[in-house]
PDB file of N, CA and C in Angstrom:
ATOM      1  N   UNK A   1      13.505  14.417   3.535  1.00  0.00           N
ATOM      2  CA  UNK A   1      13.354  13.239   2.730  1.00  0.00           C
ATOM      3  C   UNK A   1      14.585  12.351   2.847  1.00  0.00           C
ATOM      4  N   UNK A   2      14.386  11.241   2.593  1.00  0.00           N
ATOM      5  CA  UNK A   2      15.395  10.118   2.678  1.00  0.00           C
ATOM      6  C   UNK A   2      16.354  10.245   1.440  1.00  0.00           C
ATOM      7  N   UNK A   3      17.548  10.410   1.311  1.00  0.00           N
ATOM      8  CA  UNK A   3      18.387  10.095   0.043  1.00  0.00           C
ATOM      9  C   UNK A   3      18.950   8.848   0.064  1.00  0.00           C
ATOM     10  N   UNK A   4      18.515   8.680  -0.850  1.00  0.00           N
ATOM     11  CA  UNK A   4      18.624   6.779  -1.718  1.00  0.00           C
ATOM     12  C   UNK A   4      18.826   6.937  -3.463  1.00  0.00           C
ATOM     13  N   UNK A   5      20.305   6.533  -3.459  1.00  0.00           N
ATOM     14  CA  UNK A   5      21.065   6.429  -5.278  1.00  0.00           C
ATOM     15  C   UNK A   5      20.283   7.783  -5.989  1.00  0.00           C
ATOM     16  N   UNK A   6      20.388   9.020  -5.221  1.00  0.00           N
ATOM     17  CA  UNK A   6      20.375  10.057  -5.625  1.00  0.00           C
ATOM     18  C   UNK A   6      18.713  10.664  -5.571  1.00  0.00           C
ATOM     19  N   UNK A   7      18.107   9.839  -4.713  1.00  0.00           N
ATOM     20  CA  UNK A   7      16.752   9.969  -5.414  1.00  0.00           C
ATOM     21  C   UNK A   7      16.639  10.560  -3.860  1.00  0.00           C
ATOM     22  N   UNK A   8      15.108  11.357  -3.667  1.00  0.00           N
ATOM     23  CA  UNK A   8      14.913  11.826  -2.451  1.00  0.00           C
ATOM     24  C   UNK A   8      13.415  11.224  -1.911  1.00  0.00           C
ATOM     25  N   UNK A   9      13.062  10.376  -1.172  1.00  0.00           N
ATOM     26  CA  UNK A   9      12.246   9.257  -1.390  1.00  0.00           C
ATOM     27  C   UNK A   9      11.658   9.875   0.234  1.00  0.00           C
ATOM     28  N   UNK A  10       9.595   9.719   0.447  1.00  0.00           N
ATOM     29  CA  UNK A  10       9.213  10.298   0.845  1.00  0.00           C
ATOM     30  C   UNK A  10       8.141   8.802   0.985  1.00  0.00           C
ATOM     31  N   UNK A  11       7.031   9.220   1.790  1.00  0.00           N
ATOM     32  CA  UNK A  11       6.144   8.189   2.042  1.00  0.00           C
ATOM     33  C   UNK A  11       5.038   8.907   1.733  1.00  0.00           C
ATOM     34  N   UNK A  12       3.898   9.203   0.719  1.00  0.00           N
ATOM     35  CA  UNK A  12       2.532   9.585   0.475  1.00  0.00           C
ATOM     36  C   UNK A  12       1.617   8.596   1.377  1.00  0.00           C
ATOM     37  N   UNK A  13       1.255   7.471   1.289  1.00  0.00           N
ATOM     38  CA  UNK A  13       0.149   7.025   1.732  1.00  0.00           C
ATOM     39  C   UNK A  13       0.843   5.566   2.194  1.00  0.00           C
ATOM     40  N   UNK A  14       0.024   4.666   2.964  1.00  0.00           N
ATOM     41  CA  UNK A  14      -0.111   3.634   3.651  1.00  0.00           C
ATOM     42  C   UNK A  14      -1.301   2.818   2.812  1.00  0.00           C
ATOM     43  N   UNK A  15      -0.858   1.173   2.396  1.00  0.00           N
ATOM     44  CA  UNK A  15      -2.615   0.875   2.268  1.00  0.00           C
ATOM     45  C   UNK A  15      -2.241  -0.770   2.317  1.00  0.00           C
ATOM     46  N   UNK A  16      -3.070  -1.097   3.273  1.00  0.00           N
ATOM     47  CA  UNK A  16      -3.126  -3.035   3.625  1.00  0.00           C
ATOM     48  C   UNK A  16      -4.260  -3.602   3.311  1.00  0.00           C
ATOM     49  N   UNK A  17      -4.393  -3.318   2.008  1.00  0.00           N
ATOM     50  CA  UNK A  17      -5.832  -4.251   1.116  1.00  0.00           C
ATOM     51  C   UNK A  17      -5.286  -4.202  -0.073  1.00  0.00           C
ATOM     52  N   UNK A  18      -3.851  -3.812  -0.193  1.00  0.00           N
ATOM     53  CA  UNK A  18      -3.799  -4.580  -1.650  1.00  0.00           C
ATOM     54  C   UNK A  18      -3.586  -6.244  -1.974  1.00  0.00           C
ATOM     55  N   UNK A  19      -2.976  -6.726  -0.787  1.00  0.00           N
ATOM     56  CA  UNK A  19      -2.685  -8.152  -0.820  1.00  0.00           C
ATOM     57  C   UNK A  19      -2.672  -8.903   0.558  1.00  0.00           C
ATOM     58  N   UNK A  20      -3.525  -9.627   0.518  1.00  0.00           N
ATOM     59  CA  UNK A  20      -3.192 -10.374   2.393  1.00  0.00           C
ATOM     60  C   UNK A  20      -2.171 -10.595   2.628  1.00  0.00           C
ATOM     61  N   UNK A  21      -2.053  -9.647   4.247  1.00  0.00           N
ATOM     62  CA  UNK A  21      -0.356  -9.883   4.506  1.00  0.00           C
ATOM     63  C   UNK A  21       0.515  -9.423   4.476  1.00  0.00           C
ATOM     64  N   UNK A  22       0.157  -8.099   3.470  1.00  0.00           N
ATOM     65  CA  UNK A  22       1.224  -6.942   2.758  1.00  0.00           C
ATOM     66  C   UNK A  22       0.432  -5.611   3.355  1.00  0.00           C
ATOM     67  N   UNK A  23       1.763  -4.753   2.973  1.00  0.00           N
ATOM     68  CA  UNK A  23       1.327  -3.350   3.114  1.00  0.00           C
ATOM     69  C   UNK A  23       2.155  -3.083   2.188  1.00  0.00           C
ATOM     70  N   UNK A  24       1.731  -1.809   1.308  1.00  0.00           N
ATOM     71  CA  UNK A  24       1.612  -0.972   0.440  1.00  0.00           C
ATOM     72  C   UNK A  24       2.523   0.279   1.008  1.00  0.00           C
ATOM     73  N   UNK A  25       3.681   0.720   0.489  1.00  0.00           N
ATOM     74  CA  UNK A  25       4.100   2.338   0.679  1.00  0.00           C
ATOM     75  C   UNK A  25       4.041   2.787  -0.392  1.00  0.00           C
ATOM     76  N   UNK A  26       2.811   4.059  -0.668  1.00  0.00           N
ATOM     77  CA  UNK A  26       3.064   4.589  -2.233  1.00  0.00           C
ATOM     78  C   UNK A  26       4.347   5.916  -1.559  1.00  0.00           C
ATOM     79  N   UNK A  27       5.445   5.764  -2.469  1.00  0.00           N
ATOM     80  CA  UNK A  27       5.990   7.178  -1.580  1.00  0.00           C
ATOM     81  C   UNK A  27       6.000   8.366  -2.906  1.00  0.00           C
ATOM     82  N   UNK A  28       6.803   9.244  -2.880  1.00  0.00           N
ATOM     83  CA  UNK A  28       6.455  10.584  -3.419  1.00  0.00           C
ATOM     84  C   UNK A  28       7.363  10.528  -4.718  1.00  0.00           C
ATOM     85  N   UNK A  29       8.329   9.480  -5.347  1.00  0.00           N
ATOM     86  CA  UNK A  29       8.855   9.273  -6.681  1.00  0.00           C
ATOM     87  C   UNK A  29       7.674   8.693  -7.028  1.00  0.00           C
ATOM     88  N   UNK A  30       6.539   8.191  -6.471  1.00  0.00           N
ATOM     89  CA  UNK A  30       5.497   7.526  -7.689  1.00  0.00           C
ATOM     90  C   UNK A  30       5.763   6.200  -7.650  1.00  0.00           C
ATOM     91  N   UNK A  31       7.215   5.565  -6.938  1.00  0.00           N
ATOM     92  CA  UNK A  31       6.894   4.073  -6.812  1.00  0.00           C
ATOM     93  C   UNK A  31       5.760   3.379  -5.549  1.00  0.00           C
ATOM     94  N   UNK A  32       5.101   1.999  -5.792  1.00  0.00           N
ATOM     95  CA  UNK A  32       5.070   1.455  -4.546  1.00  0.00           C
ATOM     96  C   UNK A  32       5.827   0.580  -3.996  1.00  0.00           C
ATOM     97  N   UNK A  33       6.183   0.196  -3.096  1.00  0.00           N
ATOM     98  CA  UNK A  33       6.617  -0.744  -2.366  1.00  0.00           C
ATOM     99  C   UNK A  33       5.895  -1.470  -1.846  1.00  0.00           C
ATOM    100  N   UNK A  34       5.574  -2.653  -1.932  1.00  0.00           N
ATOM    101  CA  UNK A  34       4.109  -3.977  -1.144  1.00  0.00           C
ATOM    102  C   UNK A  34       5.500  -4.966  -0.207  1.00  0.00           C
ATOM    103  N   UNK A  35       5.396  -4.935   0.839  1.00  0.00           N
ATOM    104  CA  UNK A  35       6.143  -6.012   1.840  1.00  0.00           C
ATOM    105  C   UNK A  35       5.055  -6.630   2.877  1.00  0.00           C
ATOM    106  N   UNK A  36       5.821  -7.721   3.095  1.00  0.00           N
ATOM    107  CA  UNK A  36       4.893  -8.308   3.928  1.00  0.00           C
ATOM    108  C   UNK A  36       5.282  -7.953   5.265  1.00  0.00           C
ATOM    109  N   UNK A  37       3.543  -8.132   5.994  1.00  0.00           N
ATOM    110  CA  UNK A  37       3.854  -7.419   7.017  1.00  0.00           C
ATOM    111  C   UNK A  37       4.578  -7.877   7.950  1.00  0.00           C
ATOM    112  N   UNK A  38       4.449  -9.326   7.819  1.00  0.00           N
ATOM    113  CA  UNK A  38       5.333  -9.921   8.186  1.00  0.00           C
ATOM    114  C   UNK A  38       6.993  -9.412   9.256  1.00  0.00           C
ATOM    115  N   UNK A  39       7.046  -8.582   8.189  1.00  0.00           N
ATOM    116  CA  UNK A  39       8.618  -8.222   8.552  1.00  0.00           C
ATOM    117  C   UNK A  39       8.474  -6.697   9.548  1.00  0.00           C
ATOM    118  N   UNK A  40       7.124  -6.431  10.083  1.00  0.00           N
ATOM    119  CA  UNK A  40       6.777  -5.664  10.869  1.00  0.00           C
ATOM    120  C   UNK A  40       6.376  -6.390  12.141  1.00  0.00           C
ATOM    121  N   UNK A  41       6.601  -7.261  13.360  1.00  0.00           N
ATOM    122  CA  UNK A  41       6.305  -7.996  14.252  1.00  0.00           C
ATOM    123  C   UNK A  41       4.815  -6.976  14.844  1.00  0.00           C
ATOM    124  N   UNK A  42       5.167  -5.955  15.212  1.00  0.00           N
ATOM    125  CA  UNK A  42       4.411  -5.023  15.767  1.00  0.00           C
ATOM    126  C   UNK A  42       2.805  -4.955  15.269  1.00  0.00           C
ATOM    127  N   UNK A  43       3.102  -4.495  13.801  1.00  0.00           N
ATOM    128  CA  UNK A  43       1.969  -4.233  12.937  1.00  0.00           C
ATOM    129  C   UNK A  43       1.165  -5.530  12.562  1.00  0.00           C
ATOM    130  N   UNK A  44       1.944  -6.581  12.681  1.00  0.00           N
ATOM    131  CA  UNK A  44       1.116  -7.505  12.179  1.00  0.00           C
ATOM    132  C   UNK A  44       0.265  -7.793  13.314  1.00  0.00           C
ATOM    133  N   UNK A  45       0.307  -7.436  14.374  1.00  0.00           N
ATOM    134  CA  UNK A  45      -0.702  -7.843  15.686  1.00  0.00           C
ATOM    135  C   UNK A  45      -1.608  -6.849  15.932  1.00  0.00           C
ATOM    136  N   UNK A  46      -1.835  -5.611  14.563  1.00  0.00           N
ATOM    137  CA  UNK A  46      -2.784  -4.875  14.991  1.00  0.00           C
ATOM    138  C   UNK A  46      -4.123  -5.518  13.791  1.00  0.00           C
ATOM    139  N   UNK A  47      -5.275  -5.097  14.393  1.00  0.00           N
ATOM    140  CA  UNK A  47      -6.734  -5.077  13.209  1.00  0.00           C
ATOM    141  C   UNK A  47      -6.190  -4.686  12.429  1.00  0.00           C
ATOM    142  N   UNK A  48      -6.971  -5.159  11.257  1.00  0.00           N
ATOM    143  CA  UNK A  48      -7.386  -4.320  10.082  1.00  0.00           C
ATOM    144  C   UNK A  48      -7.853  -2.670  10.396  1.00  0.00           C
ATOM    145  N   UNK A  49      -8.461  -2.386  11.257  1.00  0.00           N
ATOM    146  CA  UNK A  49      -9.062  -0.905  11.749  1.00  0.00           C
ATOM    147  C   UNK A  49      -7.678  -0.585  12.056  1.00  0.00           C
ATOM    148  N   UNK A  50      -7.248  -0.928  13.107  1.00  0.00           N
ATOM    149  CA  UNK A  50      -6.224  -0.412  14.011  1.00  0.00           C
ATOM    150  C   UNK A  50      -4.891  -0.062  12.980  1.00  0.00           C
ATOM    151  N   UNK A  51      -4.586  -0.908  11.679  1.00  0.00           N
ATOM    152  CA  UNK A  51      -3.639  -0.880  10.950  1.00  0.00           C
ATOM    153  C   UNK A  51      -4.074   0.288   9.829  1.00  0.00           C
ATOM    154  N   UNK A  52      -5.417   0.812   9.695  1.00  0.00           N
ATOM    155  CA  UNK A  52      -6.045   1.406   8.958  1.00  0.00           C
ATOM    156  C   UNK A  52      -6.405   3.029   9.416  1.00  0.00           C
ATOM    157  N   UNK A  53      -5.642   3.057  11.086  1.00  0.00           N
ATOM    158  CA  UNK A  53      -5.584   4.274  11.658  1.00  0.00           C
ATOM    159  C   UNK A  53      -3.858   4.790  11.388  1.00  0.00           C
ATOM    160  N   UNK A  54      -3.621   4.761  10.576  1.00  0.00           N
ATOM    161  CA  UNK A  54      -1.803   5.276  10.211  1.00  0.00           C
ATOM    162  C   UNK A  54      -1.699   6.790   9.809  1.00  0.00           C
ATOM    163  N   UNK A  55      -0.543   7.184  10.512  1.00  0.00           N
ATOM    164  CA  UNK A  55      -0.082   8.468  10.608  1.00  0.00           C
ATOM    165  C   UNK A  55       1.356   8.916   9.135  1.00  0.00           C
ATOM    166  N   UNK A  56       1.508   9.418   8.984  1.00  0.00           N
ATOM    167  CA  UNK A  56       2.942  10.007   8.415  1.00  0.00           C
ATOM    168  C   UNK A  56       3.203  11.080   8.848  1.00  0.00           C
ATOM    169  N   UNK A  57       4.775  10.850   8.923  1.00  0.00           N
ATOM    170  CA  UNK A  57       4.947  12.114   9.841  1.00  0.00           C
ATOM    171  C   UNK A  57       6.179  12.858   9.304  1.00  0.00           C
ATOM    172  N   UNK A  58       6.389  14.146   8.272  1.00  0.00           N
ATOM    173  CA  UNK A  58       7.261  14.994   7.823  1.00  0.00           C
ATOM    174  C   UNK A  58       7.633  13.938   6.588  1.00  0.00           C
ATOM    175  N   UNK A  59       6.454  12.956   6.136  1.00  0.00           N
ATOM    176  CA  UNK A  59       7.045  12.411   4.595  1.00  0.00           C
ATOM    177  C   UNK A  59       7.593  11.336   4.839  1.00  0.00           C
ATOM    178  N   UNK A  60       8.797  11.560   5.645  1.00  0.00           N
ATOM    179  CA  UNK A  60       9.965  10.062   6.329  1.00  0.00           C
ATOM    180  C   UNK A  60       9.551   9.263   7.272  1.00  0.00           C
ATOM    181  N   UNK A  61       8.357   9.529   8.062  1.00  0.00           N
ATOM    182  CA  UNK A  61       8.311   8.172   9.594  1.00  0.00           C
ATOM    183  C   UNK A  61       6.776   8.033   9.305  1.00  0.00           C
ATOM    184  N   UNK A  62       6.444   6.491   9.827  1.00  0.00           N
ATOM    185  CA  UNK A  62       5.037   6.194   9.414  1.00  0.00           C
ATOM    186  C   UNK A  62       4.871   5.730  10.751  1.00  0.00           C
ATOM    187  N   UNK A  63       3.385   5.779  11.796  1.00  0.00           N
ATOM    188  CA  UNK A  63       2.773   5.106  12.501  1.00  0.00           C
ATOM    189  C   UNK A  63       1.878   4.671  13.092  1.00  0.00           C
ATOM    190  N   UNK A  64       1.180   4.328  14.063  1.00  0.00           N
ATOM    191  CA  UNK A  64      -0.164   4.026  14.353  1.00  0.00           C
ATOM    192  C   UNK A  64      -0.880   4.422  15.414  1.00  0.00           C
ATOM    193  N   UNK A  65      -2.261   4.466  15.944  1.00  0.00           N
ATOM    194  CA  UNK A  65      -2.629   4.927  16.579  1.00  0.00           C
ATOM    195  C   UNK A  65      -2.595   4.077  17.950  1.00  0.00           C
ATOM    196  N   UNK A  66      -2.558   2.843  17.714  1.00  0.00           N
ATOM    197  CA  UNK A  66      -2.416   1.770  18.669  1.00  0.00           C
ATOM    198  C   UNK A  66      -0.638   1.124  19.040  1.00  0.00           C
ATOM    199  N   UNK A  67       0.283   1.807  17.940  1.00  0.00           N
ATOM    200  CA  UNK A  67       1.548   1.861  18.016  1.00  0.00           C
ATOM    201  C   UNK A  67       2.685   2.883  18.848  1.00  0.00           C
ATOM    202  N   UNK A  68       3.457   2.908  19.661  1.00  0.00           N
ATOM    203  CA  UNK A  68       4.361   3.385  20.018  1.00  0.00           C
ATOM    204  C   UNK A  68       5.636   3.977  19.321  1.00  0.00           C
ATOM    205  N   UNK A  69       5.610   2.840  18.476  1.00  0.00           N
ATOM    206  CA  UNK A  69       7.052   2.576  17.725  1.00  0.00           C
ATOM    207  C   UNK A  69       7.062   3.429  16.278  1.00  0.00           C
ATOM    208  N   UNK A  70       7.813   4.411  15.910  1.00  0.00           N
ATOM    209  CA  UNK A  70       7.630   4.942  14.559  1.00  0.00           C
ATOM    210  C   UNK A  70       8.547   4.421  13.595  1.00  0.00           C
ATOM    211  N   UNK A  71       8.204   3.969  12.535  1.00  0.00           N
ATOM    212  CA  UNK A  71       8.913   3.437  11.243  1.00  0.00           C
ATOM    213  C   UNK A  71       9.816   4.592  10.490  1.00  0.00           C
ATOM    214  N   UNK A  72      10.627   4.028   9.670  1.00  0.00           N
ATOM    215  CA  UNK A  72      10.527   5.084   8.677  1.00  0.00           C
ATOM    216  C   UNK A  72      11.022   4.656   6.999  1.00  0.00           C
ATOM    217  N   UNK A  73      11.323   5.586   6.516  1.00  0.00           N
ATOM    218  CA  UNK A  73      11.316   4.816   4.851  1.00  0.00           C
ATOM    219  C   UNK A  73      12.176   3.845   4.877  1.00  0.00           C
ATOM    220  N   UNK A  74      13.200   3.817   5.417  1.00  0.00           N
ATOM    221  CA  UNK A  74      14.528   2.971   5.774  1.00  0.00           C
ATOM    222  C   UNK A  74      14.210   1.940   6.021  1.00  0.00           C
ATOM    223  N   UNK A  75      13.307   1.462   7.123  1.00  0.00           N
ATOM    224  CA  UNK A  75      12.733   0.483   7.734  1.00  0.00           C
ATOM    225  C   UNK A  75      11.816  -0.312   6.809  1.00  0.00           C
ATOM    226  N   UNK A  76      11.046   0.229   5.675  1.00  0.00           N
ATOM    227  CA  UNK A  76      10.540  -0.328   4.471  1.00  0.00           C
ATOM    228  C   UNK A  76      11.553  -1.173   3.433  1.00  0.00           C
ATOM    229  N   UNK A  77      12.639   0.039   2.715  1.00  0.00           N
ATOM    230  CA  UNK A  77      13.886  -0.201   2.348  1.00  0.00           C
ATOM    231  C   UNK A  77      15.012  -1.539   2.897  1.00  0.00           C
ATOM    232  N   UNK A  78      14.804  -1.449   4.229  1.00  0.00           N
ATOM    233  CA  UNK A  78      15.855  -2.389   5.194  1.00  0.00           C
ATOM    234  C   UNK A  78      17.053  -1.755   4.674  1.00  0.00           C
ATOM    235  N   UNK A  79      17.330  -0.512   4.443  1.00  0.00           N
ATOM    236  CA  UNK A  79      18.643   0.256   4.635  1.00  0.00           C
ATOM    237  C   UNK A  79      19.499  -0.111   5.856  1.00  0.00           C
TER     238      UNK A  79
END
């Protein structure tokens, strides 16, 4: 897990229908995070399907089936 101001911060789920434009990280303290996708160059050039095929991987890295590139909580954060 990621340590951030003491907290140990994890990624549960992925979801891009809460707001056009955004994606959703619910992670494992129970917060969400909604950013736009904007600030993902990659992701924003996939479908709705294609953005809706997402992986997590050991809690900390998120990615896609049509993606190369793996994220991780940090990259949400902009740590």
């Amino acid at each position: 897990m990621c340590k951030y101001k003491d907290t140990n911060l994890g990624i549960k789920r992925l979801d891009f229908n809460v707001k056009r434009g955004a994606m959703a990280a619910y992670l494992t303290d129970g917060r969400v995070i909604v950013v736009p996708v904007s600030m993902f160059p990659d992701i924003k050039h996939l479908t709705l399907k294609q953005r809706n095929e997402w992986m997590i991987m050991d809690d900390q890295y998120f990615s896609f089936e049509a993606l190369s590139r793996i994220y991780s909580v940090k990259d949400l954060l902009k740590l």
